[in-house]
N, C-alpha and C. Protein backbone atom coordinates (compact mmCIF):
# COMPACT_ATOMS: atom_id res chain seq x y z
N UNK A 1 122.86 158.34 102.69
CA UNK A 1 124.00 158.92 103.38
C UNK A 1 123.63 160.28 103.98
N UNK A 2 123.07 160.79 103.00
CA UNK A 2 122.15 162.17 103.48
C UNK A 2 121.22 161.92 104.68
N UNK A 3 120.39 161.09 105.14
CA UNK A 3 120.20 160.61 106.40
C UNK A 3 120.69 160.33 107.89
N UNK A 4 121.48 159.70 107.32
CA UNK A 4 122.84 159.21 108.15
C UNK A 4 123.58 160.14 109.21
N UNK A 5 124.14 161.25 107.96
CA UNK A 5 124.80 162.83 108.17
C UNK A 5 123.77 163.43 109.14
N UNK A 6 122.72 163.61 108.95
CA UNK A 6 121.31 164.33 109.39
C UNK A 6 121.63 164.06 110.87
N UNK A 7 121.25 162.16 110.99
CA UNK A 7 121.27 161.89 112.47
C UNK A 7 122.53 162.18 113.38
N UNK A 8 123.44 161.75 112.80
CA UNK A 8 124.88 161.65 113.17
C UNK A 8 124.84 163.42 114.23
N UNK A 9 124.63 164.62 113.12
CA UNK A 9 124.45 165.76 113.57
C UNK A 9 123.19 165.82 114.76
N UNK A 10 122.36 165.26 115.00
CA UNK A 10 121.28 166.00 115.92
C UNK A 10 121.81 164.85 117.35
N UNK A 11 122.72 163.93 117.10
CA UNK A 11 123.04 162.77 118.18
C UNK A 11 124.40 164.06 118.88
N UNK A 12 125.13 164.47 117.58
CA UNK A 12 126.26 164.82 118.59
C UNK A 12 125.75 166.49 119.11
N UNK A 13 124.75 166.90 118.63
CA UNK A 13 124.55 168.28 119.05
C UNK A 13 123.31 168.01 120.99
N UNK A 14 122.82 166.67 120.69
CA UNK A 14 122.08 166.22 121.93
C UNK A 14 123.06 165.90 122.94
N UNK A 15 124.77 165.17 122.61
CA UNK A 15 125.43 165.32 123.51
C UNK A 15 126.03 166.20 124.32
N UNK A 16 126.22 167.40 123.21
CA UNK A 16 126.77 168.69 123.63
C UNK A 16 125.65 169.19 124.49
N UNK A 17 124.71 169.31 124.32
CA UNK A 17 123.26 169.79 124.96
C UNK A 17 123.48 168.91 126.65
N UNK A 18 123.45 168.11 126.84
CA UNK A 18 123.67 167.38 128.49
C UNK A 18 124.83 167.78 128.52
N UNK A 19 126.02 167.48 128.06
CA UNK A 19 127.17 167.69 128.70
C UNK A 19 127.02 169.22 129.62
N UNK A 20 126.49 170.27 128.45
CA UNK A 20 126.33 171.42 129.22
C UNK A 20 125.75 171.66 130.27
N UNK A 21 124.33 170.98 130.34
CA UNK A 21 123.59 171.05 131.02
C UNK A 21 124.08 170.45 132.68
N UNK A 22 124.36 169.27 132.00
CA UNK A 22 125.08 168.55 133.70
C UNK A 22 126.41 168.97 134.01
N UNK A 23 127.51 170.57 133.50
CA UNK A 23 127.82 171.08 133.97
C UNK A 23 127.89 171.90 134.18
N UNK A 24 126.55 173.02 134.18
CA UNK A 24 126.20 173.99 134.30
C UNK A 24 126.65 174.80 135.55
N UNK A 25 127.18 174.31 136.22
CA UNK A 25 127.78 175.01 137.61
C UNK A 25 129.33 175.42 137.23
N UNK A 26 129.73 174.12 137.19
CA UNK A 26 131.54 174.49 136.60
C UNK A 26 131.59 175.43 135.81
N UNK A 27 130.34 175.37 134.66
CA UNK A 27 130.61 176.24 132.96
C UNK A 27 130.30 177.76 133.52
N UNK A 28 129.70 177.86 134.87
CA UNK A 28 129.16 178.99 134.93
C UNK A 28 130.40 179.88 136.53
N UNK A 29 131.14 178.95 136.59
CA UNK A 29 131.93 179.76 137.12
C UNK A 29 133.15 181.11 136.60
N UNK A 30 133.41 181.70 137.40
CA UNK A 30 133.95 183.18 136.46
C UNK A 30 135.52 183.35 137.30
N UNK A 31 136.24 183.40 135.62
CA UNK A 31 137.73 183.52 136.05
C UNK A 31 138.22 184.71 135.73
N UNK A 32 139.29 185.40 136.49
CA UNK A 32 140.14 186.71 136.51
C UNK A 32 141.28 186.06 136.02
N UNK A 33 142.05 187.02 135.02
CA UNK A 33 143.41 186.77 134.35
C UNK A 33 144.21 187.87 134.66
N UNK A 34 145.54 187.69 134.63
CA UNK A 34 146.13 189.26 135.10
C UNK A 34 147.66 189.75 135.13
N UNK A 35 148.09 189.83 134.58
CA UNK A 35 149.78 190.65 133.94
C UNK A 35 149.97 191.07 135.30
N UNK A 36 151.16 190.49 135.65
CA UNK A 36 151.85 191.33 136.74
C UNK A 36 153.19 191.26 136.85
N UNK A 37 153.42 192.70 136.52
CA UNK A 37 155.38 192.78 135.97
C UNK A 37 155.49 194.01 137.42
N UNK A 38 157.02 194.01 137.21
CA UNK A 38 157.15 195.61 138.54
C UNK A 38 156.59 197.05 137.90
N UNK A 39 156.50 197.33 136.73
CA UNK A 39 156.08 198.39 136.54
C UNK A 39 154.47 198.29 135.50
N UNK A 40 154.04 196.65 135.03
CA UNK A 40 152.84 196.98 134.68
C UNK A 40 151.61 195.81 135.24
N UNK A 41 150.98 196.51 135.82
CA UNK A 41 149.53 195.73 136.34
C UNK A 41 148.30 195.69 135.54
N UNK A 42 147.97 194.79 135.23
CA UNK A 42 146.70 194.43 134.60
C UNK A 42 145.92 193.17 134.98
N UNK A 43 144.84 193.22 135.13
CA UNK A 43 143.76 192.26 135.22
C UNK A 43 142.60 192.87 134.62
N UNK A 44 141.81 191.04 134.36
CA UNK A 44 140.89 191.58 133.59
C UNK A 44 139.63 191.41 134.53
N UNK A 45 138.25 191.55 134.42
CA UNK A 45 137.22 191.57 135.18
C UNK A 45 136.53 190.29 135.14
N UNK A 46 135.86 189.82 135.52
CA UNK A 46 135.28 188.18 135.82
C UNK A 46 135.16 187.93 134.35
N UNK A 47 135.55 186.46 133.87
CA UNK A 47 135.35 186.30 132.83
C UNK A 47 134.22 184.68 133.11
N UNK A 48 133.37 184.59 132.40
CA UNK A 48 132.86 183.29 132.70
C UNK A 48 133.39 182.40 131.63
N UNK A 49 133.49 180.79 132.41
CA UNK A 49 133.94 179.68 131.06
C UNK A 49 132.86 179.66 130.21
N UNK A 50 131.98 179.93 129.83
CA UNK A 50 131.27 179.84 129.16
C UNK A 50 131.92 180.83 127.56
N UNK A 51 132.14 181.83 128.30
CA UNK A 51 132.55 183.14 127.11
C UNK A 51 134.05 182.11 126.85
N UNK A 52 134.81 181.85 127.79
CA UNK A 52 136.21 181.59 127.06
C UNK A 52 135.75 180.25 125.89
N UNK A 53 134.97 178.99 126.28
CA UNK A 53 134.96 178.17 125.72
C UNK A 53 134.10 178.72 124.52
N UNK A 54 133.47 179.09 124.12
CA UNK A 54 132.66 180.05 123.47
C UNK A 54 133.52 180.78 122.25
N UNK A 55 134.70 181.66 123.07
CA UNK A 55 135.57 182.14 121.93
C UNK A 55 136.64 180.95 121.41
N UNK A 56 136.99 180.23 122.32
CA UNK A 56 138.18 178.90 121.64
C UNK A 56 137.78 178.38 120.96
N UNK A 57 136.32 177.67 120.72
CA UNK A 57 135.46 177.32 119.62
C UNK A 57 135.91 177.96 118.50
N UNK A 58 135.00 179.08 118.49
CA UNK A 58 135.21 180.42 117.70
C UNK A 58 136.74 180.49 117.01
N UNK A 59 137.60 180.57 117.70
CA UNK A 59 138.85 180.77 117.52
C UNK A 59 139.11 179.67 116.58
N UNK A 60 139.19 178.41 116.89
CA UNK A 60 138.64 177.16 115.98
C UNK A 60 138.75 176.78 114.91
N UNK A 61 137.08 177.37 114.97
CA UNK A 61 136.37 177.65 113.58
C UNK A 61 136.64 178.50 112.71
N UNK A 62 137.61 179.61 113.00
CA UNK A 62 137.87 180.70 112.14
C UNK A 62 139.43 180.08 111.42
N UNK A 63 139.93 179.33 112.46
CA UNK A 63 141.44 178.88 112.12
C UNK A 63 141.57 177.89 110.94
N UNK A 64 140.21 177.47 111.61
CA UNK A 64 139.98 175.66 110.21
C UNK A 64 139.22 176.15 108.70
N UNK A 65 138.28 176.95 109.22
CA UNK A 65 138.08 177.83 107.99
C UNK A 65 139.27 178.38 106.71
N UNK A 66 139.77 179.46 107.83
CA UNK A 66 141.18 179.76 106.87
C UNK A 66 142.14 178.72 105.64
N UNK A 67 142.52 178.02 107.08
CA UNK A 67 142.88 176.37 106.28
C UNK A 67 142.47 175.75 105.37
N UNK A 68 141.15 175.81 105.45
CA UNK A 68 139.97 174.99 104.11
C UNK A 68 140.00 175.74 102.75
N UNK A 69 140.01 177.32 103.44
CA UNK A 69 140.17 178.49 101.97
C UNK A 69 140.99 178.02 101.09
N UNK A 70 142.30 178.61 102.17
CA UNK A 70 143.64 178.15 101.67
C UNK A 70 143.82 176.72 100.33
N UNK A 71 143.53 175.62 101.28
CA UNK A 71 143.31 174.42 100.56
C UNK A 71 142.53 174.49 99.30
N UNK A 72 141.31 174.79 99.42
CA UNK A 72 140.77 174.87 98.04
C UNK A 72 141.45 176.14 96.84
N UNK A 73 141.81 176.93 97.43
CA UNK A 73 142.45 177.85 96.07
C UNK A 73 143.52 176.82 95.92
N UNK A 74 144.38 176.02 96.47
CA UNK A 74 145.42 175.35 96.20
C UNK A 74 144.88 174.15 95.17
N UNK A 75 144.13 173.16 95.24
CA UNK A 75 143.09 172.40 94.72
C UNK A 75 142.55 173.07 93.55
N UNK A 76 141.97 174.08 93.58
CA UNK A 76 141.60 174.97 92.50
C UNK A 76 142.53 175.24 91.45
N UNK A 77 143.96 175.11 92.11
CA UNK A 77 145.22 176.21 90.92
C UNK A 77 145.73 174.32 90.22
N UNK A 78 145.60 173.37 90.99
CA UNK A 78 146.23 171.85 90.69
C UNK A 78 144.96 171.79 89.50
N UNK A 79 143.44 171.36 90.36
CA UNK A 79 143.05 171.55 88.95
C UNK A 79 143.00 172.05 87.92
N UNK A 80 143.36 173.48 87.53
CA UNK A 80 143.42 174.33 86.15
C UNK A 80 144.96 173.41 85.68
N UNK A 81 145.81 173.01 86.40
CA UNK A 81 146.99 172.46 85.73
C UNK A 81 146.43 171.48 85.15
N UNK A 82 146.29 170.86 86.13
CA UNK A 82 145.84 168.95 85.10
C UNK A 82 144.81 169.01 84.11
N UNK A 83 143.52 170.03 83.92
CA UNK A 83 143.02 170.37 82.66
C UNK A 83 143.44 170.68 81.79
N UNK A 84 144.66 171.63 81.47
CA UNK A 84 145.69 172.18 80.67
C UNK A 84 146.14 170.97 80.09
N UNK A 85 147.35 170.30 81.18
CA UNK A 85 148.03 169.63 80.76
C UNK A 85 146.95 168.46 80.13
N UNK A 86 146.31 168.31 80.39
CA UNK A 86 144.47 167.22 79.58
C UNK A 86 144.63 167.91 78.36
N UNK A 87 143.75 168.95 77.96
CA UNK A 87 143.94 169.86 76.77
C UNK A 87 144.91 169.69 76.13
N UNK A 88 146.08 169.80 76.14
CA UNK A 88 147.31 169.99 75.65
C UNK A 88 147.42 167.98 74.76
N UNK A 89 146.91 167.09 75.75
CA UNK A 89 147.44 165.76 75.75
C UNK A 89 146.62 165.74 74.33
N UNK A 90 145.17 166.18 74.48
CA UNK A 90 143.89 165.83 73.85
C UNK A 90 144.51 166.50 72.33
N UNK A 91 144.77 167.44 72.80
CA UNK A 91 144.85 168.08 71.07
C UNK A 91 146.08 167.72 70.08
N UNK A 92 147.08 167.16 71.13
CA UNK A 92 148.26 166.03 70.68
C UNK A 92 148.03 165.15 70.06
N UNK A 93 147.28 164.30 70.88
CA UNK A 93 146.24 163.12 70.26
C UNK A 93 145.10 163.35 69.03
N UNK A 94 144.66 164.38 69.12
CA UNK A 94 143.73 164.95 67.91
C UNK A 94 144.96 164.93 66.61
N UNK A 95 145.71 165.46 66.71
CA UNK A 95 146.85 165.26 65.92
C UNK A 95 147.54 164.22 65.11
N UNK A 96 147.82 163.34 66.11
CA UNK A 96 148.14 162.23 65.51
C UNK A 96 146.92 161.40 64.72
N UNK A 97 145.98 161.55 65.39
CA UNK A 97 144.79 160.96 64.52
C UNK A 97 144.64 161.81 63.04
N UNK A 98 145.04 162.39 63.03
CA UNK A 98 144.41 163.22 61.87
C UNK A 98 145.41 163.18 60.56
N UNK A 99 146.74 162.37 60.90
CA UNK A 99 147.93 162.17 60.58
C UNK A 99 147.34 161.81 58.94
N UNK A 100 147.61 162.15 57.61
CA UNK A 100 147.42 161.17 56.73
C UNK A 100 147.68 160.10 56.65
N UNK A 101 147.24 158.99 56.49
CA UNK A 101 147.37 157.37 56.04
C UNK A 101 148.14 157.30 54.72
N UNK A 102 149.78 157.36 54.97
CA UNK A 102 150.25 156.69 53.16
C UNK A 102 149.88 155.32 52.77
N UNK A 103 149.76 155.10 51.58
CA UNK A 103 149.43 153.71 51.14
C UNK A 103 150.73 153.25 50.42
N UNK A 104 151.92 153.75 50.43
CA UNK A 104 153.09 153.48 49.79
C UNK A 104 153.67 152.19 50.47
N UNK A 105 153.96 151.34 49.66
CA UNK A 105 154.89 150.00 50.22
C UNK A 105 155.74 150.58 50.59
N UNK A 106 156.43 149.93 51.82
CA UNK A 106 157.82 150.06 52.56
C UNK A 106 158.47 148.79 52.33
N UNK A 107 159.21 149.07 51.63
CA UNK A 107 160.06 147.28 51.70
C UNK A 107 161.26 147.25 53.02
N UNK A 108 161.44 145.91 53.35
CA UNK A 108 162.61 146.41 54.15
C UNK A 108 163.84 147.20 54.04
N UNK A 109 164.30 147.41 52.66
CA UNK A 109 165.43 148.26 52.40
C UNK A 109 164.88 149.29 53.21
N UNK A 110 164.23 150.35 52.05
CA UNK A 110 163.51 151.59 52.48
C UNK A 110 163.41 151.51 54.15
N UNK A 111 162.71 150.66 54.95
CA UNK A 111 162.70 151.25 56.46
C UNK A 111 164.03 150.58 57.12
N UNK A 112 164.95 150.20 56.67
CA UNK A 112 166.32 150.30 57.34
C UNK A 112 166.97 151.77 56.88
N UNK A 113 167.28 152.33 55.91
CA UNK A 113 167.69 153.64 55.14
C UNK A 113 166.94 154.42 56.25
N UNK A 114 165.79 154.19 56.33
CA UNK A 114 165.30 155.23 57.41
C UNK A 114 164.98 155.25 58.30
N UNK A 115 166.28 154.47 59.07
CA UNK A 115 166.14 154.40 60.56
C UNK A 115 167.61 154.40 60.77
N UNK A 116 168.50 154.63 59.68
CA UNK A 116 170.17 154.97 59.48
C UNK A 116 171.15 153.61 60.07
N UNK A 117 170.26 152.40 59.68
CA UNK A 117 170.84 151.27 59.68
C UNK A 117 170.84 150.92 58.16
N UNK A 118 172.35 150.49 57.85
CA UNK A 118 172.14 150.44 56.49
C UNK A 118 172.55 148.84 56.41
């Protein structure tokens, strides 16, 4: 599977590699952005797609990251529960095992009396 993963990665990083390549003209064209209200003007200076696609990636990767953190401390706090509540089951169970064994006859009187069926 470790193989597999390996190729899988150098196939889709060879696609990304041509895609770029055979659009190296488009990717390399440069865009202006620019705020325009009555009292405030702004634009920004050539930006190339390369830098925007570059940071949206980026942007991305930082977003899915977060997410994954997130997720595992969440995963992390479920597992310490269900070990607990494990622990807790285990030492219940240790318990009952450890119960003494009476060897006293029960006749049926006796376990009706003590179950308050008389």
């Amino acid at each position: 599977m470790k193989y597999v993963k390996f190729i899988l990665a150098v196939v889709i990083m060879l696609v990304i590699v041509i895609i770029v390549v055979q659009n190296h003209e488009p990717f390399s064209t440069e865009l202006r952005f620019g705020i325009h209200f009555p009292y405030l003007q702004w634009q920004t200076s050539d930006i190339s797609v390369y830098y925007i696609v570059t940071i949206a990636f980026l942007f991305g990767v930082l977003i899915t990251g977060l997410y994954g953190m997130f997720e595992r401390f969440r995963l992390k706090k479920e597992i310490r529960v269900l070990r607990k509540r494990s622990s807790e089951k285990d030492a219940e169970l240790n318990s009952l095992r450890n119960l003494p064994i009476t060897t006293d006859d029960v006749t049926p009187t006796q376990a009706n009396d003590t179950n308050g069926v008389t």
